[in-house]
PDB file of N, CA and C in Angstrom:
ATOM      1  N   UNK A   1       0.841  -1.181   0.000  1.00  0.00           N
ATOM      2  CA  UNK A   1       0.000   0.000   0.000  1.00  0.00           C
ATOM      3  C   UNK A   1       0.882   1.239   0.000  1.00  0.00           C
ATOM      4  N   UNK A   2       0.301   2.369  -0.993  1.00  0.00           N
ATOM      5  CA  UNK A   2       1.180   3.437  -1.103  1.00  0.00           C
ATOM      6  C   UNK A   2       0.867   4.249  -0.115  1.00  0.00           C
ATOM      7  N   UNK A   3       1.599   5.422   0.082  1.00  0.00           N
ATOM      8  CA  UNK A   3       0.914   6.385   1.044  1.00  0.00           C
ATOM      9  C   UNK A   3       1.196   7.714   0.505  1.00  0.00           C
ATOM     10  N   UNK A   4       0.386   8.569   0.109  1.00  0.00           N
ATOM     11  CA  UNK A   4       0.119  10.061  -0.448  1.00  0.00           C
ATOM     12  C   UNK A   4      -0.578  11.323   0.325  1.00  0.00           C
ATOM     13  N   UNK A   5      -0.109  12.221   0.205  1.00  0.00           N
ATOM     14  CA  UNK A   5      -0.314  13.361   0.868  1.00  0.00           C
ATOM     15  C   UNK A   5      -1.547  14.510  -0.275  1.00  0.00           C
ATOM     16  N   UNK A   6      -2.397  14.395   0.140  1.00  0.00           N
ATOM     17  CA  UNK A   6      -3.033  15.535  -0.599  1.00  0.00           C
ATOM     18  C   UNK A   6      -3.069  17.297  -0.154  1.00  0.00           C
ATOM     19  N   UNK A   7      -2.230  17.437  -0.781  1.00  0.00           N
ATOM     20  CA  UNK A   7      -2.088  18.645   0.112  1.00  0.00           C
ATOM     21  C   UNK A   7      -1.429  19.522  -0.907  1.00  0.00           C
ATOM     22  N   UNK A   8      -1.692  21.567  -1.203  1.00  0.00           N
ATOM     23  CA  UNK A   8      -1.857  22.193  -2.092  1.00  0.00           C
ATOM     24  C   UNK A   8      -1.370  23.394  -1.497  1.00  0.00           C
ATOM     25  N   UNK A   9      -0.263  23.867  -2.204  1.00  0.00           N
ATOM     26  CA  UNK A   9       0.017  25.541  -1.892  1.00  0.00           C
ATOM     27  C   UNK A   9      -0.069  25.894  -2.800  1.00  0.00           C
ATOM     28  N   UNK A  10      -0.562  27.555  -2.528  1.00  0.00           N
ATOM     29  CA  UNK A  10      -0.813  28.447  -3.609  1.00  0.00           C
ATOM     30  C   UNK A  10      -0.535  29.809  -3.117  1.00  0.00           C
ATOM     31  N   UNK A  11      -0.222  30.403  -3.826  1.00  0.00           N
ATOM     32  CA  UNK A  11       0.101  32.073  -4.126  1.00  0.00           C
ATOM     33  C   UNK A  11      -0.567  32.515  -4.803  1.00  0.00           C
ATOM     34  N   UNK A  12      -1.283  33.756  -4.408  1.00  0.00           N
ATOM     35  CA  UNK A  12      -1.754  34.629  -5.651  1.00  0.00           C
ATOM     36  C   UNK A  12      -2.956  35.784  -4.481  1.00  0.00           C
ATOM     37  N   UNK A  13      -3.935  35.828  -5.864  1.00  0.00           N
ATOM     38  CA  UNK A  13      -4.659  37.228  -5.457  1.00  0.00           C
ATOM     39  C   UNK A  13      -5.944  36.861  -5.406  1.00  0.00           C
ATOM     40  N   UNK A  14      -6.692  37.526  -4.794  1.00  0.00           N
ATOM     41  CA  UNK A  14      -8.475  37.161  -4.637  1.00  0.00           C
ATOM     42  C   UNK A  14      -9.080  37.726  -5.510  1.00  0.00           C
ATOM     43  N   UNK A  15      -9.648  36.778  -6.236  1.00  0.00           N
ATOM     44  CA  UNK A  15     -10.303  37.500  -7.203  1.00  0.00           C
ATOM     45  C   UNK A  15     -12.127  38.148  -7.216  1.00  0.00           C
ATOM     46  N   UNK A  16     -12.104  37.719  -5.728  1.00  0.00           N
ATOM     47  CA  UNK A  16     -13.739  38.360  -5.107  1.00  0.00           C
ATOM     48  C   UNK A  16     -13.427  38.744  -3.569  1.00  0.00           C
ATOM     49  N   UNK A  17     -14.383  39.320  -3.326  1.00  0.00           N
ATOM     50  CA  UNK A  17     -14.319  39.655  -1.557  1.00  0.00           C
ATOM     51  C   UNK A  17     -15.298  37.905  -1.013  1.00  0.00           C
ATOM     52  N   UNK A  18     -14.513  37.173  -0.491  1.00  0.00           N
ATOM     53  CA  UNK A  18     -15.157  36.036   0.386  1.00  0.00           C
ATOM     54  C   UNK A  18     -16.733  36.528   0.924  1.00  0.00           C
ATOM     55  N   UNK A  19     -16.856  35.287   0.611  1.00  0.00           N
ATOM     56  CA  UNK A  19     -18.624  34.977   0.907  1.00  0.00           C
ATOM     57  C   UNK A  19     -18.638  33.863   2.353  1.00  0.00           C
ATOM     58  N   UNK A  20     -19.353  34.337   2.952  1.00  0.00           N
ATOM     59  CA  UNK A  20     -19.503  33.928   4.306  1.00  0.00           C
ATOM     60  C   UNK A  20     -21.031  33.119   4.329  1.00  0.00           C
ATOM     61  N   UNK A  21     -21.142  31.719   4.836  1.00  0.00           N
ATOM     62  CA  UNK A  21     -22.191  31.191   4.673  1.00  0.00           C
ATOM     63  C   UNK A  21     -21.948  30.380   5.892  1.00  0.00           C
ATOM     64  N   UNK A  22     -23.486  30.345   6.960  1.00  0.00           N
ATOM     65  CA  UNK A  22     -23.631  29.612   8.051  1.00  0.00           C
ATOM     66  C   UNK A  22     -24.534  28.993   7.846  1.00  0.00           C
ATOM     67  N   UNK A  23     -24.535  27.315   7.709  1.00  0.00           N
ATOM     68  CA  UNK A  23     -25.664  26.476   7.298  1.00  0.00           C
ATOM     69  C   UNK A  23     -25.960  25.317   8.222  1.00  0.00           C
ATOM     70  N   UNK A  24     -26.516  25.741   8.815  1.00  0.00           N
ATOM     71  CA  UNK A  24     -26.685  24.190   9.715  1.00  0.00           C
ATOM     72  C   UNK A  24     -25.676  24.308  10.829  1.00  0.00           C
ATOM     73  N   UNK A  25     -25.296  25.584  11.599  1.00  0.00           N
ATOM     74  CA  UNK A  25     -24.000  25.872  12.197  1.00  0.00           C
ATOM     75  C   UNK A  25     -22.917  25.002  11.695  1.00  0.00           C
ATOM     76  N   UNK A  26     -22.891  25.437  10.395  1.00  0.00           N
ATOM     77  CA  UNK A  26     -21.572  24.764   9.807  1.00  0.00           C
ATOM     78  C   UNK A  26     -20.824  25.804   9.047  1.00  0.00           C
ATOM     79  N   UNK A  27     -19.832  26.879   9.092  1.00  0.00           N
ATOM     80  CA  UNK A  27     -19.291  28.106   8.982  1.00  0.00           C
ATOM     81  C   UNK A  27     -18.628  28.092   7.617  1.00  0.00           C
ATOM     82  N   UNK A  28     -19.018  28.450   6.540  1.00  0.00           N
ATOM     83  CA  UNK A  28     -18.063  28.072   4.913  1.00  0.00           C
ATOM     84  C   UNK A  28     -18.173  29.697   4.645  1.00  0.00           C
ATOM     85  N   UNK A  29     -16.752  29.870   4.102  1.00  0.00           N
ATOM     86  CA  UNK A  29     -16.445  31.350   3.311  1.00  0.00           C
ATOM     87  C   UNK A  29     -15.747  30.690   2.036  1.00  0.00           C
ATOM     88  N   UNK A  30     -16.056  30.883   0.755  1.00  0.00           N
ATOM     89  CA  UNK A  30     -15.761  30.994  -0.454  1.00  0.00           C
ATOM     90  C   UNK A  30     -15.413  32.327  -1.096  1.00  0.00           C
ATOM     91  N   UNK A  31     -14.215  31.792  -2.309  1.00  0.00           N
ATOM     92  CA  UNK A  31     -13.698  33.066  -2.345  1.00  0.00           C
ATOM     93  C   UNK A  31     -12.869  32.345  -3.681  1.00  0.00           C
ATOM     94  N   UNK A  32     -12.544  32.831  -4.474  1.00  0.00           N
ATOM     95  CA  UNK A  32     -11.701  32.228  -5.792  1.00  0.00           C
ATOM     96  C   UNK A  32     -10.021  32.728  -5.864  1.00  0.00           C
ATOM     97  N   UNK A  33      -9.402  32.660  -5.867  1.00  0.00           N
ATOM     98  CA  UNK A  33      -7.870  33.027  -5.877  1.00  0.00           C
ATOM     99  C   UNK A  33      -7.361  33.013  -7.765  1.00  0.00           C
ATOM    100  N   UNK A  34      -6.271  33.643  -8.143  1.00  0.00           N
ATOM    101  CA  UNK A  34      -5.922  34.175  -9.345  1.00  0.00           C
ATOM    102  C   UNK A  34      -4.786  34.041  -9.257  1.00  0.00           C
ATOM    103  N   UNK A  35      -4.297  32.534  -9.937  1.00  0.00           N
ATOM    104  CA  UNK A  35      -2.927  32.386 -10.071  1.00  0.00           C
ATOM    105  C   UNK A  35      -2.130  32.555 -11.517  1.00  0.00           C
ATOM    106  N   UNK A  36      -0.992  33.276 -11.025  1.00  0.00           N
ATOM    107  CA  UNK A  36      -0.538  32.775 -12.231  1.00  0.00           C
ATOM    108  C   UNK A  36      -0.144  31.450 -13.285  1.00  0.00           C
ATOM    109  N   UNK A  37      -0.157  31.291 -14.757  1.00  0.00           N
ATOM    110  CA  UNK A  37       0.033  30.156 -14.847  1.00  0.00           C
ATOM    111  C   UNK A  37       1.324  30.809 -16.514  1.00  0.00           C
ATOM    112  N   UNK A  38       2.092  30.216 -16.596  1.00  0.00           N
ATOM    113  CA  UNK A  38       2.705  30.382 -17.492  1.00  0.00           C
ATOM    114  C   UNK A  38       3.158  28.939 -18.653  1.00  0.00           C
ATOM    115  N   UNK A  39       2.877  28.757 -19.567  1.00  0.00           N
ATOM    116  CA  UNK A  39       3.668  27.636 -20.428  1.00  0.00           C
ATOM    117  C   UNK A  39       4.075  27.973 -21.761  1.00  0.00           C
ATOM    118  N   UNK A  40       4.902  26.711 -22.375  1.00  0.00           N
ATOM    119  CA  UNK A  40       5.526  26.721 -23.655  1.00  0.00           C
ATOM    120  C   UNK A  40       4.457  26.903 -25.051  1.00  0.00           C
ATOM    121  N   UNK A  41       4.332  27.027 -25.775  1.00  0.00           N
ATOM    122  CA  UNK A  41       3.573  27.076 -26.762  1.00  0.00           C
ATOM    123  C   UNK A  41       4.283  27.695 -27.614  1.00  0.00           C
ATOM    124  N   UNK A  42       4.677  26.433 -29.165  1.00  0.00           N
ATOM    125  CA  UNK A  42       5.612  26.807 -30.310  1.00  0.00           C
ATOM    126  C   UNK A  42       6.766  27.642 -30.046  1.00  0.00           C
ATOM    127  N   UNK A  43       7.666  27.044 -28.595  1.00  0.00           N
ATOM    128  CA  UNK A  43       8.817  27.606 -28.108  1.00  0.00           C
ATOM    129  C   UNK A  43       8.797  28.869 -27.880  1.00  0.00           C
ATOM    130  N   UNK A  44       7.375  29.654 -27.229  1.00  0.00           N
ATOM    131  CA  UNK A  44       7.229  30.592 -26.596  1.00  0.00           C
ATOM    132  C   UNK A  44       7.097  30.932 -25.725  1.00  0.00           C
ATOM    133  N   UNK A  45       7.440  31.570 -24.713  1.00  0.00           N
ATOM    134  CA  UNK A  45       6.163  31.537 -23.108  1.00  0.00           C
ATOM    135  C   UNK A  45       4.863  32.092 -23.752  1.00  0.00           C
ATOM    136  N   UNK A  46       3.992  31.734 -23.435  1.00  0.00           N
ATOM    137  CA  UNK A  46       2.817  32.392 -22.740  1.00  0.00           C
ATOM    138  C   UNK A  46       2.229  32.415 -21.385  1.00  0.00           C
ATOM    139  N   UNK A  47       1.692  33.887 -20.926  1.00  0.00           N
ATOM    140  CA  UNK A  47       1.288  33.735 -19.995  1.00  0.00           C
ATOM    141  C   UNK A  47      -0.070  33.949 -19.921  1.00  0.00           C
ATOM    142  N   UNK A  48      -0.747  33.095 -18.805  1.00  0.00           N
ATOM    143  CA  UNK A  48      -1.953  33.432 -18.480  1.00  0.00           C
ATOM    144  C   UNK A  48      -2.237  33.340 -16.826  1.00  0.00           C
ATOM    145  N   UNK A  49      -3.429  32.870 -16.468  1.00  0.00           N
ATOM    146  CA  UNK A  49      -4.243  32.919 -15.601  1.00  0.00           C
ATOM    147  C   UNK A  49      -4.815  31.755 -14.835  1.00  0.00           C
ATOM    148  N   UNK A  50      -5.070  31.377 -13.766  1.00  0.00           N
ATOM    149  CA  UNK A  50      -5.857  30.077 -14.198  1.00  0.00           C
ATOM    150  C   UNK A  50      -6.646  30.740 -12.206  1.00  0.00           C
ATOM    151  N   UNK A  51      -8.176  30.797 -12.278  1.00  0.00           N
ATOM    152  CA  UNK A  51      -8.869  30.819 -11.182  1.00  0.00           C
ATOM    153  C   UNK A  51      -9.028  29.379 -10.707  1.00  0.00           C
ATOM    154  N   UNK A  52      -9.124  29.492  -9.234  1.00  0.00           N
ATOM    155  CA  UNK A  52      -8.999  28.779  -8.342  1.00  0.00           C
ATOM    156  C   UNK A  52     -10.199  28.853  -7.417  1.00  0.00           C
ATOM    157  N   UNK A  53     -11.155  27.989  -6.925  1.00  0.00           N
ATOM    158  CA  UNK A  53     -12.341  27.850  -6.169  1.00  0.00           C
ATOM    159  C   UNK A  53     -11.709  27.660  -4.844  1.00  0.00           C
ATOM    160  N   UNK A  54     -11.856  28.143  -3.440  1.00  0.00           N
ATOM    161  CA  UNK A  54     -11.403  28.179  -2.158  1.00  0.00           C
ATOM    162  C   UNK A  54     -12.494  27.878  -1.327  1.00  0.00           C
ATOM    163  N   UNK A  55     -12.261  27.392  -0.665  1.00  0.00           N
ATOM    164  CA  UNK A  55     -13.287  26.821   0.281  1.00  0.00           C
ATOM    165  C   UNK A  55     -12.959  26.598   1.860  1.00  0.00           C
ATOM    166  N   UNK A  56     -13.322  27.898   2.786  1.00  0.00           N
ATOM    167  CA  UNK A  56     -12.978  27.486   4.218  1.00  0.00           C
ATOM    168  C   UNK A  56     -13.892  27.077   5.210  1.00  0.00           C
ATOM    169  N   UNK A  57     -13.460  26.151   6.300  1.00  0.00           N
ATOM    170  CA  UNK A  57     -14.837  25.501   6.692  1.00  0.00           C
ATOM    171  C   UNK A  57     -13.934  26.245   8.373  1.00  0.00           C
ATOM    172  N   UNK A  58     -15.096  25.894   9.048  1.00  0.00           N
ATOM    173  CA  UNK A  58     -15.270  25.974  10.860  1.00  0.00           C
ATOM    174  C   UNK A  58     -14.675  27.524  11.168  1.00  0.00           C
ATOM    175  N   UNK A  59     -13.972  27.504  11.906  1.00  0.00           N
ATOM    176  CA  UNK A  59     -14.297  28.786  12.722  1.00  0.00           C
ATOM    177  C   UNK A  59     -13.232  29.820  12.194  1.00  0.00           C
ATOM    178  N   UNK A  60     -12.027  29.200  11.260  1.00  0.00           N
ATOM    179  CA  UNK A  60     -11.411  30.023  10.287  1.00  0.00           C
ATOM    180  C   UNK A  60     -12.523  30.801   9.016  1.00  0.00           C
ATOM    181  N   UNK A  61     -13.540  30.477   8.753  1.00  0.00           N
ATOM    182  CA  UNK A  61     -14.366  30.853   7.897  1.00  0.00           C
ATOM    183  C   UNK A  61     -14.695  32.430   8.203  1.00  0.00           C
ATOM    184  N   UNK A  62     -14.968  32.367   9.081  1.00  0.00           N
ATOM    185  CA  UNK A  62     -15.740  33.396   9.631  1.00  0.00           C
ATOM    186  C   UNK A  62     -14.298  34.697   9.450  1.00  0.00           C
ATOM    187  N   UNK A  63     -13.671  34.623  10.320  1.00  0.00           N
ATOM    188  CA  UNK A  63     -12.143  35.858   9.962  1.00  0.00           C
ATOM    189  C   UNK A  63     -11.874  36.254   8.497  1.00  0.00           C
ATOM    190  N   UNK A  64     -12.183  34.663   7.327  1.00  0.00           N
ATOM    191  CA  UNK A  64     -11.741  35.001   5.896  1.00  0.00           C
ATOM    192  C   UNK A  64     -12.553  35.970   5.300  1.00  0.00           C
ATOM    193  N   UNK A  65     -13.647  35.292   5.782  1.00  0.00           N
ATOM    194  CA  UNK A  65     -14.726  36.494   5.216  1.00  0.00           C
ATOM    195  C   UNK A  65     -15.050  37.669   5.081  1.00  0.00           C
ATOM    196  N   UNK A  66     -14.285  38.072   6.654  1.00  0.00           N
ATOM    197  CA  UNK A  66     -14.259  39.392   6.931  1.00  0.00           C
ATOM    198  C   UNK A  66     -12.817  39.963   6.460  1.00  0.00           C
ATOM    199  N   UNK A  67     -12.153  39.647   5.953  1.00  0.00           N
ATOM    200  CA  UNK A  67     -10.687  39.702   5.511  1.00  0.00           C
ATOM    201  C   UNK A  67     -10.086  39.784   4.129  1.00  0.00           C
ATOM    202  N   UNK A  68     -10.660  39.085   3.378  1.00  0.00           N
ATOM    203  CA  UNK A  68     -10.144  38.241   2.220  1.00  0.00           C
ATOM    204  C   UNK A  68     -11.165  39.430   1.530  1.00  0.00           C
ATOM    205  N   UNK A  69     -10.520  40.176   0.902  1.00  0.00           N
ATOM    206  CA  UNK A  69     -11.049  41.285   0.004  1.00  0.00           C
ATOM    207  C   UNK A  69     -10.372  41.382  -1.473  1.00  0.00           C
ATOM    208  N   UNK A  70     -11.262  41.150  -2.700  1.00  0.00           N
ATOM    209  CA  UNK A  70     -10.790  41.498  -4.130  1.00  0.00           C
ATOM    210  C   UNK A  70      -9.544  42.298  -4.008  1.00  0.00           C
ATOM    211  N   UNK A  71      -8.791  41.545  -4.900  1.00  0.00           N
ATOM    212  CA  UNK A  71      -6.895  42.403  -5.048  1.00  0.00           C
ATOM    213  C   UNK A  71      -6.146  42.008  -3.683  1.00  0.00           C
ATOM    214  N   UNK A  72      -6.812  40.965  -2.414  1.00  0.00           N
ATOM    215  CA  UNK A  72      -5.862  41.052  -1.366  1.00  0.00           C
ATOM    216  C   UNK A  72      -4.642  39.645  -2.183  1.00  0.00           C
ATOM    217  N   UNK A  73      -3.291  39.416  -1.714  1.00  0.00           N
ATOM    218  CA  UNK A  73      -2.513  38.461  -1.866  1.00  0.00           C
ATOM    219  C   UNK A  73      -2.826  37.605  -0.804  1.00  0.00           C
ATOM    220  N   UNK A  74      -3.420  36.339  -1.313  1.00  0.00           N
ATOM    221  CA  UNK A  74      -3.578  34.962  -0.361  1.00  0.00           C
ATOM    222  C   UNK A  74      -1.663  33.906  -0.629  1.00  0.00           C
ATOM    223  N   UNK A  75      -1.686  33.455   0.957  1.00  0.00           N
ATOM    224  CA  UNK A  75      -1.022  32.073   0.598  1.00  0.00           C
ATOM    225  C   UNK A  75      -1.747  31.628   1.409  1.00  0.00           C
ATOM    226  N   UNK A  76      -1.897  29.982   0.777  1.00  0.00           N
ATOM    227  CA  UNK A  76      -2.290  29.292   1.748  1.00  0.00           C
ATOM    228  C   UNK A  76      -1.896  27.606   1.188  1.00  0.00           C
ATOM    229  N   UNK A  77      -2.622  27.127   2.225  1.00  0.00           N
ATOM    230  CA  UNK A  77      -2.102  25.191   2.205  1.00  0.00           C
ATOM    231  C   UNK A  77      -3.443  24.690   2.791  1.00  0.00           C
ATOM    232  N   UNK A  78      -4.073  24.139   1.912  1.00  0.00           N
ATOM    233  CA  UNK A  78      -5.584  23.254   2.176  1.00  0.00           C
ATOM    234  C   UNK A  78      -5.162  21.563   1.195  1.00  0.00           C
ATOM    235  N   UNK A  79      -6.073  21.457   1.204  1.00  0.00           N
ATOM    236  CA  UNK A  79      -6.526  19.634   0.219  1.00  0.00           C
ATOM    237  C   UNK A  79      -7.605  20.207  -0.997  1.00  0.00           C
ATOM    238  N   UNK A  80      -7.295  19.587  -1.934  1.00  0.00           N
ATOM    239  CA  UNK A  80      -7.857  19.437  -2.998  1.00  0.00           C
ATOM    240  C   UNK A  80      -9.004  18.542  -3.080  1.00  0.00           C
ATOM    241  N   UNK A  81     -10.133  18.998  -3.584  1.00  0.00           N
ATOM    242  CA  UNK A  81     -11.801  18.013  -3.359  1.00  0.00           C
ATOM    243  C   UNK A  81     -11.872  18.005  -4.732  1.00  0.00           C
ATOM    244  N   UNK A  82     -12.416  17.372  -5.013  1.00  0.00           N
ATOM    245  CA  UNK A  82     -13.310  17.498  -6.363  1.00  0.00           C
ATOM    246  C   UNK A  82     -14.708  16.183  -5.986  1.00  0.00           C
ATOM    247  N   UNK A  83     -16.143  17.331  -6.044  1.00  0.00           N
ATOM    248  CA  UNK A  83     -17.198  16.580  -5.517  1.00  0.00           C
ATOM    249  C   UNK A  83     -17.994  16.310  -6.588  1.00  0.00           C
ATOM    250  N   UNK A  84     -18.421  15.398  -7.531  1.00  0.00           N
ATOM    251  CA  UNK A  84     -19.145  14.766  -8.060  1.00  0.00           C
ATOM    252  C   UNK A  84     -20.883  15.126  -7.960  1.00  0.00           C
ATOM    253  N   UNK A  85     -21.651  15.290  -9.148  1.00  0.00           N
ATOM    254  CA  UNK A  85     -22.906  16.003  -9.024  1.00  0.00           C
ATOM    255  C   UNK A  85     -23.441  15.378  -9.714  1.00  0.00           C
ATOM    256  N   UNK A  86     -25.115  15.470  -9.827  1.00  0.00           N
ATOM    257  CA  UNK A  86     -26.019  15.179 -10.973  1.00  0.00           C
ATOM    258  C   UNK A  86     -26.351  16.671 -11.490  1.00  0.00           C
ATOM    259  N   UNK A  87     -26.288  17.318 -12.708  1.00  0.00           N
ATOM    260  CA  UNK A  87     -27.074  18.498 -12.995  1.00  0.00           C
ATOM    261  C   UNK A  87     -28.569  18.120 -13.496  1.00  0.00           C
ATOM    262  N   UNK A  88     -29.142  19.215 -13.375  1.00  0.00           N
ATOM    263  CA  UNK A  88     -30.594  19.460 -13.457  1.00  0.00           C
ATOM    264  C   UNK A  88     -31.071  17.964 -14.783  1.00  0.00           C
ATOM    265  N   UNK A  89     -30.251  18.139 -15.671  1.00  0.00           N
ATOM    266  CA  UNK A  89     -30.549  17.913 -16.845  1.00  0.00           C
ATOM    267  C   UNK A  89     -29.914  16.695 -16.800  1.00  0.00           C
ATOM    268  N   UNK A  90     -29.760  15.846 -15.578  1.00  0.00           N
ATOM    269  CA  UNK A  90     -29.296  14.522 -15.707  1.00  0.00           C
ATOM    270  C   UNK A  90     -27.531  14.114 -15.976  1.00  0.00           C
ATOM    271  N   UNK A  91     -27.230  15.583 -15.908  1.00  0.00           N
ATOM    272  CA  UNK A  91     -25.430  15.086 -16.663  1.00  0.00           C
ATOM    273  C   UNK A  91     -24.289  14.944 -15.517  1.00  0.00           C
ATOM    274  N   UNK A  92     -23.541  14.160 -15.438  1.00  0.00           N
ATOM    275  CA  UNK A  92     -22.569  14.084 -14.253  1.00  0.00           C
ATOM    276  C   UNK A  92     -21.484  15.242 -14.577  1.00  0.00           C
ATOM    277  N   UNK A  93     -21.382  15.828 -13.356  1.00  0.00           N
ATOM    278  CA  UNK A  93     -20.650  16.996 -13.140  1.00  0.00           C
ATOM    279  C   UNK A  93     -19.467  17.334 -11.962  1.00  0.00           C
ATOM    280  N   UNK A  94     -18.589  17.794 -12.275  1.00  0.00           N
ATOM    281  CA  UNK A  94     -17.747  17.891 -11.357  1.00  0.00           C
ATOM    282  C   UNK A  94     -17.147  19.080 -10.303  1.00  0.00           C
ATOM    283  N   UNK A  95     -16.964  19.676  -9.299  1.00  0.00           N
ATOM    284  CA  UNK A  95     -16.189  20.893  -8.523  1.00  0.00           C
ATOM    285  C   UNK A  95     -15.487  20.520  -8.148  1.00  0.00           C
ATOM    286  N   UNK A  96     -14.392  20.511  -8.339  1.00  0.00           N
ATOM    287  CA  UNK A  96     -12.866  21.126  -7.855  1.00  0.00           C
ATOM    288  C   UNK A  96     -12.753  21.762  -7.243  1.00  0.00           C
ATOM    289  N   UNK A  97     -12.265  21.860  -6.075  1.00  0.00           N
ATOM    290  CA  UNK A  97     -11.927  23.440  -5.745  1.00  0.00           C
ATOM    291  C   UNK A  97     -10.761  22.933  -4.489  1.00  0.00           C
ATOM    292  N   UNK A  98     -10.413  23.971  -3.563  1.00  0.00           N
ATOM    293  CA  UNK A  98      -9.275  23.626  -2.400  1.00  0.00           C
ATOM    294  C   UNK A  98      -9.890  23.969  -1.535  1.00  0.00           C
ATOM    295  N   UNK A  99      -9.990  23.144  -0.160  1.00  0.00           N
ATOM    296  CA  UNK A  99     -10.486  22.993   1.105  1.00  0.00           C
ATOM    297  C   UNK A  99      -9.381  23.480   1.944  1.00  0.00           C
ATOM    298  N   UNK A 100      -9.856  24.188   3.031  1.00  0.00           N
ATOM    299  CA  UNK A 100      -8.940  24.697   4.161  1.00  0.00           C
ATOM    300  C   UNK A 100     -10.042  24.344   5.151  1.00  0.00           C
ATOM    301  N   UNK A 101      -9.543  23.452   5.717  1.00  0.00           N
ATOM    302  CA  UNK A 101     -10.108  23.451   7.910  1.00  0.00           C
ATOM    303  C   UNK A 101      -9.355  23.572   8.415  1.00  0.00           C
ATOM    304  N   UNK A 102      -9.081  22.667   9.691  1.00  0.00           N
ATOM    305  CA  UNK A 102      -7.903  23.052  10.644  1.00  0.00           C
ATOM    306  C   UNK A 102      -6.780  22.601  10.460  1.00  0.00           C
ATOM    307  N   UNK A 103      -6.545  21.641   9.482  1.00  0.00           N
ATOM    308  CA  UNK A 103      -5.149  21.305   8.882  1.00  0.00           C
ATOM    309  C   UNK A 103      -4.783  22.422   7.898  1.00  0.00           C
ATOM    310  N   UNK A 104      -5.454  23.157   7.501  1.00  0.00           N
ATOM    311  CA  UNK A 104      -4.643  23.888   6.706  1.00  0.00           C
ATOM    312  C   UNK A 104      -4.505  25.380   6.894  1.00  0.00           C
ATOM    313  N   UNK A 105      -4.001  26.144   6.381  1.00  0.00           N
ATOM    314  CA  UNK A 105      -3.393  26.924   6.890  1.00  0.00           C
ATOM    315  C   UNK A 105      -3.581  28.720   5.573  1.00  0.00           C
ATOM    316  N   UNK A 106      -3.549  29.763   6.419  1.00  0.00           N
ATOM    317  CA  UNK A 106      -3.909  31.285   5.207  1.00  0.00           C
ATOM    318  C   UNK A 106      -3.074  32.414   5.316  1.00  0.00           C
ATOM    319  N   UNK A 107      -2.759  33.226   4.651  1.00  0.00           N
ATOM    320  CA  UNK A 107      -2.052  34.129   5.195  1.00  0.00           C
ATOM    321  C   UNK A 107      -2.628  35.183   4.383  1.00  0.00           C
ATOM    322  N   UNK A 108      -3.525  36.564   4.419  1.00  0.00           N
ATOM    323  CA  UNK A 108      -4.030  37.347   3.685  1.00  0.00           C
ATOM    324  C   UNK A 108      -3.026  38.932   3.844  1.00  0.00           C
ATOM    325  N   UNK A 109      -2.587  39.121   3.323  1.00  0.00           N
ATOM    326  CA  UNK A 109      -2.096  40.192   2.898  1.00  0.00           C
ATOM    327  C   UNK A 109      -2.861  41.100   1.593  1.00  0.00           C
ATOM    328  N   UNK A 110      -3.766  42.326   2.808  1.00  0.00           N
ATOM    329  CA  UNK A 110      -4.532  43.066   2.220  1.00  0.00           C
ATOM    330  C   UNK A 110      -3.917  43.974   0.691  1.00  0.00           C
ATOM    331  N   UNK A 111      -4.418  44.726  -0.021  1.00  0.00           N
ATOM    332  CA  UNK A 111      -4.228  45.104  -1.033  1.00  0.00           C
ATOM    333  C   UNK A 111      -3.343  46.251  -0.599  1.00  0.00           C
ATOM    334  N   UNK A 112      -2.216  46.930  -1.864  1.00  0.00           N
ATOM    335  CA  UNK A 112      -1.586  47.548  -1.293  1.00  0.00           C
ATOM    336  C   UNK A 112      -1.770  48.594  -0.363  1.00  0.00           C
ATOM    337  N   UNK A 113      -3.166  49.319  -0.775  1.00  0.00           N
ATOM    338  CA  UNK A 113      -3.543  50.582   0.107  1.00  0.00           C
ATOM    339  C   UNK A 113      -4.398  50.549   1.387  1.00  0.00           C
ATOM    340  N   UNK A 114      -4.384  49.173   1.674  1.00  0.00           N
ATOM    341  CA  UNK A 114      -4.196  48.844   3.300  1.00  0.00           C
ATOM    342  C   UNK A 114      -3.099  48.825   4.249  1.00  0.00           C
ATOM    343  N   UNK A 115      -2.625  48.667   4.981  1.00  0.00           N
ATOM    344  CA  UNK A 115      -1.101  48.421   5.512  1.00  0.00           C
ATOM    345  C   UNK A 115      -1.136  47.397   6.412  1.00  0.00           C
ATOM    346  N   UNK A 116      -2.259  47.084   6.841  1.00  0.00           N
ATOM    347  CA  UNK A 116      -2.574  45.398   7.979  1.00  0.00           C
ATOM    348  C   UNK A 116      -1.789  44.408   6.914  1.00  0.00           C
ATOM    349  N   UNK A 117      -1.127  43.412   7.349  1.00  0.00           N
ATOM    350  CA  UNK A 117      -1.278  41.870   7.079  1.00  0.00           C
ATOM    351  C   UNK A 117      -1.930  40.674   8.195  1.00  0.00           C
ATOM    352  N   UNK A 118      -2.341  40.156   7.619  1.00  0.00           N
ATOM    353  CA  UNK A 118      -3.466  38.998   8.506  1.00  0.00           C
ATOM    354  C   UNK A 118      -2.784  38.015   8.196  1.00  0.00           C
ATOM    355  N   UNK A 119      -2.292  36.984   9.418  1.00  0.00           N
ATOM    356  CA  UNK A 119      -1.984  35.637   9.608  1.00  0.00           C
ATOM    357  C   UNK A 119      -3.112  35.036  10.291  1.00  0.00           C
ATOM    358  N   UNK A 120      -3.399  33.871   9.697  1.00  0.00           N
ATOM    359  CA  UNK A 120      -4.257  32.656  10.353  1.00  0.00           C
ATOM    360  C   UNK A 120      -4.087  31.762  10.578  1.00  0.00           C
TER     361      UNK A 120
END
């Protein structure tokens, strides 16, 4: 038996102000991150973009929400989900996105014309 670590760092920028949702006293802030992505193409760089779905659960939720503002710089270290769906119309569907609870870990550094940085 092998043994694997699912586990995800990332750098980059928020590309929304976090959404704060209490359901069932169960505490989730969502929020998308904006990484860079760069590759080869016909021995060129190109650069682009690639958004990222974030997902914080329990009692870290609640601080992101109030924190995690469009243009702030996120790092952080969560697990990677991808949850399986039926859509309306019968078709199997998939979300991706990165999970943060208490194993993982945020660091928000507000936009430049704030001067706070937030550790979590």
């Amino acid at each position: 038996m092998s043994f694997s670590i699912n586990q995800v760092t990332l750098t980059g920028y928020a590309a929304n102000d976090a959404e704060f949702i209490n359901k069932n006293d169960h505490q989730i802030a969502n929020f998308t991150i904006a990484v860079d992505s760069s590759y080869k193409k016909d021995g060129k760089w190109v650069n682009g973009v690639e958004y990222l779905r974030i997902r914080v659960f329990g009692k870290l939720a609640e601080h992101v929400s109030k924190s995690v503002t469009k243009g702030a710089r996120i790092e952080l270290t969560g697990m990677l989900r991808n949850k399986l769906f039926t859509t309306k119309d019968g078709q199997t569907a998939s979300d991706m996105h990165v999970e943060i609870n208490r194993k993982g870990s945020i660091s928000i550094f507000p936009k430049k014309d704030d001067s706070k940085e937030e550790t979590a």
